[in-house]
Protein backbone atom coordinates (compact mmCIF):
# COMPACT_ATOMS: atom_id res chain seq x y z
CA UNK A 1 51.28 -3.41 -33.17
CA UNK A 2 48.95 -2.03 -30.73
CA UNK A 3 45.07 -2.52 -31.60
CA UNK A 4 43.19 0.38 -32.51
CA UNK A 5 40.65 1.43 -30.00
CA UNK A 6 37.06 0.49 -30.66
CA UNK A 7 34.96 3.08 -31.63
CA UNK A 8 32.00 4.47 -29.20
CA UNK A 9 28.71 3.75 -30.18
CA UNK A 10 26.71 6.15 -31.83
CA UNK A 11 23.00 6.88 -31.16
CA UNK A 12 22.19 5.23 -34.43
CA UNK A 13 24.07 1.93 -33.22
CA UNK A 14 22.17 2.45 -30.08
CA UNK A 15 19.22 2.65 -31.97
CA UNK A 16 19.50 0.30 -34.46
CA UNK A 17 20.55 -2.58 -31.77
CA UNK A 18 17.28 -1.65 -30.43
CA UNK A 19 15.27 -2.64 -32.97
CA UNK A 20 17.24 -5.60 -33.61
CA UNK A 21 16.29 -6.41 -30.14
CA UNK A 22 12.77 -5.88 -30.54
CA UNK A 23 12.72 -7.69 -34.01
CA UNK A 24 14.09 -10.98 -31.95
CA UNK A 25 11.43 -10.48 -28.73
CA UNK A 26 8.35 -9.31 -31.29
CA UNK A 27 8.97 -10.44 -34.21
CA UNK A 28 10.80 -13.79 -34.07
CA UNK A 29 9.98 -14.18 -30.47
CA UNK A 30 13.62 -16.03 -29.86
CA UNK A 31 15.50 -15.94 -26.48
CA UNK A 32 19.00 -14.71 -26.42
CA UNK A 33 20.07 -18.33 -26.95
CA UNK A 34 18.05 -18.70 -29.37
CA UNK A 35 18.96 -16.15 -31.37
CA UNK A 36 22.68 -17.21 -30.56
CA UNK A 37 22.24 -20.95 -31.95
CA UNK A 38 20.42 -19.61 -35.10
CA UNK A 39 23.72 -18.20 -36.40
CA UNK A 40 26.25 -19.95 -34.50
CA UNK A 41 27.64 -17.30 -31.77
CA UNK A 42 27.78 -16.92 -28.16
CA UNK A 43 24.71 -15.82 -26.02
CA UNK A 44 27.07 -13.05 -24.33
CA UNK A 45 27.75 -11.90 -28.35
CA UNK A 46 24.32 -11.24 -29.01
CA UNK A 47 23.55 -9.44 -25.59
CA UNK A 48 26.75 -6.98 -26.55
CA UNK A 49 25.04 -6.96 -29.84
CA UNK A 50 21.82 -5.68 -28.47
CA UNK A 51 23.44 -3.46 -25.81
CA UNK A 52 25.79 -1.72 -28.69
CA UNK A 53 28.36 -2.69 -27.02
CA UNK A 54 30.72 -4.12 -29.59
CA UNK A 55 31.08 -2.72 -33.41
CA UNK A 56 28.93 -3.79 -35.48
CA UNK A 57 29.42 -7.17 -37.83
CA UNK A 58 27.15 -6.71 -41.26
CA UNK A 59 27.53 -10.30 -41.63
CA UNK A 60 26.23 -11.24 -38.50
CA UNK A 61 23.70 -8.53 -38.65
CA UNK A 62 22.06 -9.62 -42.08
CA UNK A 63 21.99 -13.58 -40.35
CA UNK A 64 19.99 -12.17 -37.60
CA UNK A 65 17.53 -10.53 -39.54
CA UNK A 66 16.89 -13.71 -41.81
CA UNK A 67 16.28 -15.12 -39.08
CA UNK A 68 14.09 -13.24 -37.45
CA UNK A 69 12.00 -13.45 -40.28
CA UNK A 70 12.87 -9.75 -42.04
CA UNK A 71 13.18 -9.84 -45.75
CA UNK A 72 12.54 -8.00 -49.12
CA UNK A 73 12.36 -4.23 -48.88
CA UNK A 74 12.45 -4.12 -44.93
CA UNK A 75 15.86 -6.43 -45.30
CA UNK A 76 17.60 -4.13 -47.72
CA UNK A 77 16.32 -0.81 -45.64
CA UNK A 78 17.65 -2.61 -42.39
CA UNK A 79 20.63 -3.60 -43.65
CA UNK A 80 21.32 0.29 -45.22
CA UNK A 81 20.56 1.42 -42.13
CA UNK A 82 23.12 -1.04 -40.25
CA UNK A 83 25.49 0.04 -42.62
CA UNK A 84 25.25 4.06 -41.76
CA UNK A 85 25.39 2.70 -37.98
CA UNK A 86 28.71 1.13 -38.18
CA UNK A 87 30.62 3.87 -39.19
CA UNK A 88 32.22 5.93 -36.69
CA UNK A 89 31.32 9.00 -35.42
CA UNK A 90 32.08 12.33 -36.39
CA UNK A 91 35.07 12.76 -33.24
CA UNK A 92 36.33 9.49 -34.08
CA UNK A 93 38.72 10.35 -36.87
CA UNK A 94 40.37 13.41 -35.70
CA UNK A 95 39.66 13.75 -31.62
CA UNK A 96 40.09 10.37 -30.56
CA UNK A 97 43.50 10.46 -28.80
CA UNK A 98 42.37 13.78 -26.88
CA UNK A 99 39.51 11.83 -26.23
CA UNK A 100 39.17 9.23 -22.60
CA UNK A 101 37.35 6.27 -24.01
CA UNK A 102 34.27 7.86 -21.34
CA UNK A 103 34.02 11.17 -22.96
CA UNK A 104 33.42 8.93 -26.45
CA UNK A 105 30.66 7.38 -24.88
CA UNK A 106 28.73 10.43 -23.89
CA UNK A 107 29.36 12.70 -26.91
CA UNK A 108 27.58 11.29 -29.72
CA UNK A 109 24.95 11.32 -27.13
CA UNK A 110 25.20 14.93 -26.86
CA UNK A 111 25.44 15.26 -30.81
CA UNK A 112 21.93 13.73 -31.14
CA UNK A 113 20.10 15.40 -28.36
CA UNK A 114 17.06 17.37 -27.96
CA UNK A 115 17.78 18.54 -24.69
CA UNK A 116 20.79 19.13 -22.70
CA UNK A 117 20.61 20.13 -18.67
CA UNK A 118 23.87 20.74 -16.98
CA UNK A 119 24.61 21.14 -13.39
CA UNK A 120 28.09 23.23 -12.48
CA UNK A 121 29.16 23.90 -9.10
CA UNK A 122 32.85 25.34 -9.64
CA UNK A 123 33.36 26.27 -12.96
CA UNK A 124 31.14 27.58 -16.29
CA UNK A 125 29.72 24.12 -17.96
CA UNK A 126 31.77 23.56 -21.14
CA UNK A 127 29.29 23.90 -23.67
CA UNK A 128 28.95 27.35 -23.20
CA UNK A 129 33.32 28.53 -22.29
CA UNK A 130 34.90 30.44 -24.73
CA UNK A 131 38.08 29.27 -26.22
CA UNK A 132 40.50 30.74 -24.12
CA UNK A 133 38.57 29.82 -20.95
CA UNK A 134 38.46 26.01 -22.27
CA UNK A 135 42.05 26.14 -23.00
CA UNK A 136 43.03 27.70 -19.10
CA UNK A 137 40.80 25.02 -17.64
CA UNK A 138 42.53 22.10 -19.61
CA UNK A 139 46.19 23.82 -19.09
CA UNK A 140 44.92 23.59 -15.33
CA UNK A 141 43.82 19.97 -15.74
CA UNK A 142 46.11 18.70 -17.42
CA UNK A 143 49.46 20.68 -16.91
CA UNK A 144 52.00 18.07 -18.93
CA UNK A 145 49.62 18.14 -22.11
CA UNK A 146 51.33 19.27 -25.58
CA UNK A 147 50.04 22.48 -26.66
CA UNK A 148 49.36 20.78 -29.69
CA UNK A 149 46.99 18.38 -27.68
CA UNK A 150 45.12 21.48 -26.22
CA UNK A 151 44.57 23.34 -29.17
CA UNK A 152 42.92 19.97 -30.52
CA UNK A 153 40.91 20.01 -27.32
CA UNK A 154 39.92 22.91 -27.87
CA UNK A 155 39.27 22.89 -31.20
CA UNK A 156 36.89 19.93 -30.47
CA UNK A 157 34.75 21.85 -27.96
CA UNK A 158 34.44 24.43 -30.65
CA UNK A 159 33.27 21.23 -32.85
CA UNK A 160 30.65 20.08 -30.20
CA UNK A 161 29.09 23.47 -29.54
CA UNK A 162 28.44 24.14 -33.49
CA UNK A 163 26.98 21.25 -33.64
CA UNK A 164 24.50 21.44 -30.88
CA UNK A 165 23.68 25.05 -32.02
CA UNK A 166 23.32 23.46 -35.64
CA UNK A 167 21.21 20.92 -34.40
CA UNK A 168 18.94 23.45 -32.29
CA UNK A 169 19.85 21.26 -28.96
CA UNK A 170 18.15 23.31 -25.99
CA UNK A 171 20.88 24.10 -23.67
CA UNK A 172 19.80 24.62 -19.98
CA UNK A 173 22.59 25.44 -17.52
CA UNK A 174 22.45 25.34 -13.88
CA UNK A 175 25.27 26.77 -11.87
CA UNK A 176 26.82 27.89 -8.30
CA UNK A 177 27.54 31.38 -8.45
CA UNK A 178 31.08 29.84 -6.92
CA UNK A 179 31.50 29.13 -10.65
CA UNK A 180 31.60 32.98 -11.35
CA UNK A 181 34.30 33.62 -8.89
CA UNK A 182 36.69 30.49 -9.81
CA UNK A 183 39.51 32.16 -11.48
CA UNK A 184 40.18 30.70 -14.47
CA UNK A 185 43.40 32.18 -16.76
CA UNK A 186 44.00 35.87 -16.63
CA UNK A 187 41.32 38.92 -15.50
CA UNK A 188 40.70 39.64 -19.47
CA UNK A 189 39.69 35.73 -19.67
CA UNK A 190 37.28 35.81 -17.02
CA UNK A 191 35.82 38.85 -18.32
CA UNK A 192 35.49 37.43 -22.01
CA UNK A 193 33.58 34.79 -20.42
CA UNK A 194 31.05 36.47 -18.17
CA UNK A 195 30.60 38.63 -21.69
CA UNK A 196 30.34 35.77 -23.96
CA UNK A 197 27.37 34.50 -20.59
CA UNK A 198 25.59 38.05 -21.53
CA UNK A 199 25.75 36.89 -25.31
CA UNK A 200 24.39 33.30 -24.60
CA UNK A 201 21.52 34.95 -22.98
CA UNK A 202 20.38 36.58 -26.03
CA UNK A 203 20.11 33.66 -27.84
CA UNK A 204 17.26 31.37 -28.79
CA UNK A 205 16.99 27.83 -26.95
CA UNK A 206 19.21 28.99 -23.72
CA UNK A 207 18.61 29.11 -20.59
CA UNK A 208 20.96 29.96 -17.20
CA UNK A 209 20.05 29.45 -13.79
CA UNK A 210 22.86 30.68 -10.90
CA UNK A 211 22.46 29.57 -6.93
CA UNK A 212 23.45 32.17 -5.28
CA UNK A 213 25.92 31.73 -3.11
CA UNK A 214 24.38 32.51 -0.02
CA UNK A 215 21.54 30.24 -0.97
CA UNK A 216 20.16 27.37 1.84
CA UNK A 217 21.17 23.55 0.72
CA UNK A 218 19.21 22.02 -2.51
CA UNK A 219 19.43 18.46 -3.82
CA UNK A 220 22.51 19.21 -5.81
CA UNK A 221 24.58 20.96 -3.35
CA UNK A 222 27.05 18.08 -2.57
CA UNK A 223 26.91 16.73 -6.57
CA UNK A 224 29.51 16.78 -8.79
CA UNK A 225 29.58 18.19 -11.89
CA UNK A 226 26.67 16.48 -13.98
CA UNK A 227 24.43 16.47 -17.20
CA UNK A 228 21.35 15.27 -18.71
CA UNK A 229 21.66 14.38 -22.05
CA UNK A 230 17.84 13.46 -23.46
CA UNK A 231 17.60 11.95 -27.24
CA UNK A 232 14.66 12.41 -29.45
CA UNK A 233 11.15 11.23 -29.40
CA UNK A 234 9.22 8.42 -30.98
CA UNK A 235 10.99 5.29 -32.40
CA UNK A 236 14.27 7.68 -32.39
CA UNK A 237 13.58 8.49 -28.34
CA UNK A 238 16.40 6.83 -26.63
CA UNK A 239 15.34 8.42 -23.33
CA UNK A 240 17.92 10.32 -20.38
CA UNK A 241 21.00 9.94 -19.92
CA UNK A 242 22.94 10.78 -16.99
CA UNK A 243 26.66 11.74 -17.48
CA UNK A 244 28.40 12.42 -13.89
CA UNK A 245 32.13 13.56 -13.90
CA UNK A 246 34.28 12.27 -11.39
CA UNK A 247 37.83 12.51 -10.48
CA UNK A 248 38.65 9.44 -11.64
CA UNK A 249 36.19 9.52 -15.11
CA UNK A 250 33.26 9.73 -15.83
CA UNK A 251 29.79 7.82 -15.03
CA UNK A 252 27.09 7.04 -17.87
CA UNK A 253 23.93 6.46 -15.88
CA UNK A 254 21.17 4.70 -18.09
CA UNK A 255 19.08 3.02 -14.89
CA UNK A 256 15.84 4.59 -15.10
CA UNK A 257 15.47 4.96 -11.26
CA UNK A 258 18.98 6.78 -10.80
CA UNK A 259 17.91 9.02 -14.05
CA UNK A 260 14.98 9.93 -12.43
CA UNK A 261 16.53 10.83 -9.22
CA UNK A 262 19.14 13.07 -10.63
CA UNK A 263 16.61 14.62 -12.82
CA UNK A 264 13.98 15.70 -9.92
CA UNK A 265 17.24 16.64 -8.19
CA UNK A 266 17.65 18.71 -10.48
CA UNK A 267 13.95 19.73 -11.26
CA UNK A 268 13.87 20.46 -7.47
CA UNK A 269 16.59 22.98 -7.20
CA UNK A 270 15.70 25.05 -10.51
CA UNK A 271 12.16 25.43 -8.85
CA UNK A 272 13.88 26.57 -5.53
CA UNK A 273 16.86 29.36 -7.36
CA UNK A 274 15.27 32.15 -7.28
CA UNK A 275 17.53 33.81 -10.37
CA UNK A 276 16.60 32.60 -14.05
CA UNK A 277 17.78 33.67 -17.01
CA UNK A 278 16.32 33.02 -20.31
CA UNK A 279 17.49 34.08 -23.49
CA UNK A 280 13.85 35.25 -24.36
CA UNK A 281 13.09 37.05 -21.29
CA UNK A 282 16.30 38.59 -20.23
CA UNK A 283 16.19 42.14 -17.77
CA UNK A 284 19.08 43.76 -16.29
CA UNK A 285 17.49 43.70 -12.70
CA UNK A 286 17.52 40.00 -13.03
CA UNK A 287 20.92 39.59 -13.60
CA UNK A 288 23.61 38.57 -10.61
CA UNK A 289 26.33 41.59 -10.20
CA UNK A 290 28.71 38.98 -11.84
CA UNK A 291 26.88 39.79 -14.86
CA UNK A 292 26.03 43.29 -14.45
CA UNK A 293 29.16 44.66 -13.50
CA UNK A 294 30.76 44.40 -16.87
């Protein structure tokens, strides 16, 4: 029988292995071996441990924090809290098989952010499609898929974008005005869509910016389709991640020096478009004729 796949970590795994890491290097001060000897596993096991990169073992989780010294209240509060973080997340259960093991790594990332930044050069970012846009895009993609398989797609996009707007995620879009003209499923599609942009305008926390077409080069005119995902702030601030789609998958950059360089490319060409759209501040003289000609 074939092995189920293993769950992708949520943010609270990722931020409970965190402090576990930081209870071993502060608290305990223990190495990785250590810390591996103490309850009779391999270095590599804690390492995957700390870099939630295996599901989580309760067992092995209350043996750590014994060790490192954590007990009474703290202990039962940590291990509650390592409980909640071992469960799957919410896609898990129902999306998984429409689901590339990379797309589960980014979107409980997405679920749990503050901010979101996306960068679309062909066609409008997903977050902000309307159904029958998402579903042409996927029939497009993926032209053997089970219409039962694209409703379900579908059906989770629907998932992911109540539960940013839930959430109050800020959503700020940056697209080629290429992504406009891409013809996506029939003329009464593409018109939905550019109405259901007008909509998105009106609302709170959204922002769209469009390079026009006839615009000089910016940082991000040779990049793929990309986001920035950023996750809370305080003890709970996980920091930006980069998710880059590829042909062949997609790319989870956490290296702080490759964040940072896709996020001042990205800083750089919002400063240079010279069309913005915010929700809060939107005027029909600001708009591209894309928009206006509805």
């Amino acid at each position: 029988m074939a092995q189920a796949p293993r769950p992708a970590p949520t943010p609270e795994q990722r931020l409970f292995a965190r402090r576990l890491r930081r209870l071993r290097e502060d608290l305990a001060g223990m190495s990785l071996d250590s810390a591996a000897g103490g309850i009779g596993v391999s270095t590599a096991t804690i390492r995957r441990i700390e870099g939630a990169e295996q599901s989580l073992d309760l067992d092995q989780v209350e043996k750590l924090l014994v060790l490192y010294g954590v007990s009474g209240a703290r202990l039962t509060e940590m291990k509650r809290t390592a409980q909640a973080a071992a469960r799957p997340g919410w896609w898990h259960q129902k999306y998984h098989r429409v689901m590339p093991r990379d797309v589960q790594e980014w979107i409980g990332l997405e679920s749990a952010a503050s901010l979101i930044r996306m960068w679309a050069p062909a066609t409008i970012p997903d977050l902000l499609q309307t159904p029958e846009y998402a579903r042409a895009v996927h029939r497009r993609q993926n032209p053997h898929a089970a219409d039962s398989d694209l409703d379900l797609t579908v059906e989770l996009l629907r998932q992911r974008q109540r539960r940013v707007a839930e959430r109050g995620t800020r959503i700020w879009a940056l697209m080629s005005a290429a992504a406009l003209h891409t013809k996506v499923g029939s003329a009464s599609v593409m018109r939905d869509q550019l109405l259901a942009l007008r909509g998105i305008l009106e609302q709170p926390l959204r922002t769209i910016q469009i390079v026009p077409l006839g615009s000089f080069p910016h940082p991000l005119t040779n990049a793929p389709p990309a986001r920035l995902i950023r996750l809370g702030g305080g003890e709970a601030d996980l920091g930006d991640y980069i998710v880059v789609d590829q042909i062949t998958g997609t790319t989870i950059v956490t290296k702080p020096r490759e964040s940072d360089t896709w996020r001042q490319a990205m800083d750089i060409t919002c400063v240079q478009v010279p069309i913005t759209l915010p929700g809060s501040s939107m005027r029909p003289s600001t708009l591209t004729p894309e928009l206006t000609d509805l």
